[in-house]
Protein backbone atom coordinates (compact mmCIF):
# COMPACT_ATOMS: atom_id res chain seq x y z
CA UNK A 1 6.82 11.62 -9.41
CA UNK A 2 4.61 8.32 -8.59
CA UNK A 3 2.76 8.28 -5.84
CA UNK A 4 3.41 5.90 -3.43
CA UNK A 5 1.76 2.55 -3.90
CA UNK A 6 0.24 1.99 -0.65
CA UNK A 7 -1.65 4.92 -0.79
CA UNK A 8 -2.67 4.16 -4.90
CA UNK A 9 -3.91 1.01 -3.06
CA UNK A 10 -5.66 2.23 -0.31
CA UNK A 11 -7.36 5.08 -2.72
CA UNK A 12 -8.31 1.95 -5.30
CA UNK A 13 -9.95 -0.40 -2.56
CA UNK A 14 -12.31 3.34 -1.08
CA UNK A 15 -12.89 4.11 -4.53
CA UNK A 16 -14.27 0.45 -4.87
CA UNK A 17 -12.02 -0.66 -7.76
CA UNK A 18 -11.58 -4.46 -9.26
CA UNK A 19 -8.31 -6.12 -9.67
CA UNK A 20 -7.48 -9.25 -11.74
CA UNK A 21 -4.43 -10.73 -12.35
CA UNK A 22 -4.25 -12.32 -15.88
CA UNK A 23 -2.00 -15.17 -16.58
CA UNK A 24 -0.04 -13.76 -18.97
CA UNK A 25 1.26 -10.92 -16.57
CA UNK A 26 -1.67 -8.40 -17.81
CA UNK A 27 -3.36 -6.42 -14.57
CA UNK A 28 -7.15 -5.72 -15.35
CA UNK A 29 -8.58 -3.34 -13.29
CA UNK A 30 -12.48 -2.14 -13.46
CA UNK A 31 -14.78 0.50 -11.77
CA UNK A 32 -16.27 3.77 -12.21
CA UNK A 33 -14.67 5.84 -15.07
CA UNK A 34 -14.18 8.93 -12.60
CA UNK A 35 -11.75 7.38 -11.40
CA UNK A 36 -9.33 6.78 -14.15
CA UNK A 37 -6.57 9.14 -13.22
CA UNK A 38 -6.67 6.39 -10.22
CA UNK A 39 -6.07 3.48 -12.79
CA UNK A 40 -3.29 5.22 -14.89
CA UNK A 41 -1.33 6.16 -11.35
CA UNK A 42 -1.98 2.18 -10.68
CA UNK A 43 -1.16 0.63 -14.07
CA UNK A 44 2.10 3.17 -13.64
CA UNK A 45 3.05 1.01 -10.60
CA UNK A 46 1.95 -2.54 -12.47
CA UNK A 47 4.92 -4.35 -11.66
CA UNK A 48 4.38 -3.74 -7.69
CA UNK A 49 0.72 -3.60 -8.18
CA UNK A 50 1.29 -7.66 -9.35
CA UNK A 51 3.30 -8.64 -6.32
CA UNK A 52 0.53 -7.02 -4.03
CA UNK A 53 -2.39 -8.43 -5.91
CA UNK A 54 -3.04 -11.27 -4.04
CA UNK A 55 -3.33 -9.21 -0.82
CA UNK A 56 -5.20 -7.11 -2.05
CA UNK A 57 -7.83 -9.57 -3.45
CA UNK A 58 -7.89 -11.56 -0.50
CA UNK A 59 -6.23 -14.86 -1.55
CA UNK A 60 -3.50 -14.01 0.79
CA UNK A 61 -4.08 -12.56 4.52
CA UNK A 62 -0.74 -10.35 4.36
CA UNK A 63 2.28 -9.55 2.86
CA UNK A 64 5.64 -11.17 3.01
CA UNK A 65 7.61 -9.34 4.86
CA UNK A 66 10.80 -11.87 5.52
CA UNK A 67 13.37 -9.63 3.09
CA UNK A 68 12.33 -5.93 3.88
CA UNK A 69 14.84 -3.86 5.46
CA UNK A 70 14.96 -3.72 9.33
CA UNK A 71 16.13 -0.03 10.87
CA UNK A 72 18.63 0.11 13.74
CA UNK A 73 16.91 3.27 14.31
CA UNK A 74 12.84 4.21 14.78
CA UNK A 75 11.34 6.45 12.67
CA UNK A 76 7.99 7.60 11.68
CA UNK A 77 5.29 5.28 10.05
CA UNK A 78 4.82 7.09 6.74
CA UNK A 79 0.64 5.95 7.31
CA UNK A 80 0.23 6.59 10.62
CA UNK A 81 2.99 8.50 12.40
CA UNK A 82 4.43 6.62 14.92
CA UNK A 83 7.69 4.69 15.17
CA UNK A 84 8.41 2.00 13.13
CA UNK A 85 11.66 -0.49 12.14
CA UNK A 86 10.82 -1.64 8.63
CA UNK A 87 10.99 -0.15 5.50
CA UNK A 88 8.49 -1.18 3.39
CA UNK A 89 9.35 -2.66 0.37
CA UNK A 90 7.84 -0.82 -2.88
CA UNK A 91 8.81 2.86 -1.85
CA UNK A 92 11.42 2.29 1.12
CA UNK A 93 9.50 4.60 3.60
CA UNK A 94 9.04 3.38 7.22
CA UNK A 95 6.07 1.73 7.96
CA UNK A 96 4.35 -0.72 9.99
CA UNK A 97 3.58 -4.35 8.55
CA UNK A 98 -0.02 -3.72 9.89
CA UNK A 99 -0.65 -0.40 8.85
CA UNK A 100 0.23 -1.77 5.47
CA UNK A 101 -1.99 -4.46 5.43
CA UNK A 102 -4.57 -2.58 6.33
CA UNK A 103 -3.96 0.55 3.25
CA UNK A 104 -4.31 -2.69 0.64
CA UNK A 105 -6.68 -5.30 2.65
CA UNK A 106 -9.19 -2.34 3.75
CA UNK A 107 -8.34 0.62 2.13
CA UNK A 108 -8.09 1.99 5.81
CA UNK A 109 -4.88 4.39 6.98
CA UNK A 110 -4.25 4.87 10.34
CA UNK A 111 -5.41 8.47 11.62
CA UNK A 112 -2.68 9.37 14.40
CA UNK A 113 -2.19 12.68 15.59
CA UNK A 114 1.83 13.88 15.97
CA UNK A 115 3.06 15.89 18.52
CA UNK A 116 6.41 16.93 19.33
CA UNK A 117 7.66 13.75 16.91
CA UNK A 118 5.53 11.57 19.24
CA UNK A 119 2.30 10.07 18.64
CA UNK A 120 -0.47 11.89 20.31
């Protein structure tokens, strides 16, 4: 099984690793060579990897988020824990726009203690 891409993303931008989109559709990605189990788990994901790039570089401040799925229903944030309405589009967990933004922008995932199925 894959792991899931926002994670791959948020492990790439701690582990300090350098994305670049080629024109002809290849991904490029550089850094230390420790972490090349990293890479192979990211080139596995390419296709999703490609549609995030721009976020992840910068170019773009976030993601668009007009054609996820919306929940009738709350349920937990697969980053941080707490309730959330949207799926998010490359794994179809829940999960917060902004906690997602912030796993590829920062490499940052929210720390949120869970009690009881509530956020502590």
């Amino acid at each position: 099984m894959t792991a899931p891409l926002l994670e791959l993303l948020a492990s790439a931008r701690r582990a300090g690793l350098i994305f670049t989109g080629q024109a002809d559709g290849q991904l490029v990605i550089r850094g230390p060579r420790r972490h090349e189990q990293l890479v192979r788990s990211l080139l596995a994901r390419k296709p999703d990897v490609l549609t995030v790039l721009a976020a992840y570089t910068g170019e773009v401040t976030g993601l668009d988020w007009r054609h996820v799925r919306v929940l009738n229903e709350p349920r937990l944030c697969a980053l941080c824990g707490r309730p959330a309405l949207l799926f998010e589009p490359y794994d179809q967990r829940p999960c917060h726009k902004v906690c997602a933004e912030a796993a590829i922008r920062w490499g940052t995932i929210p720390a949120v203690r869970v009690r009881q199925g509530r956020a502590a």
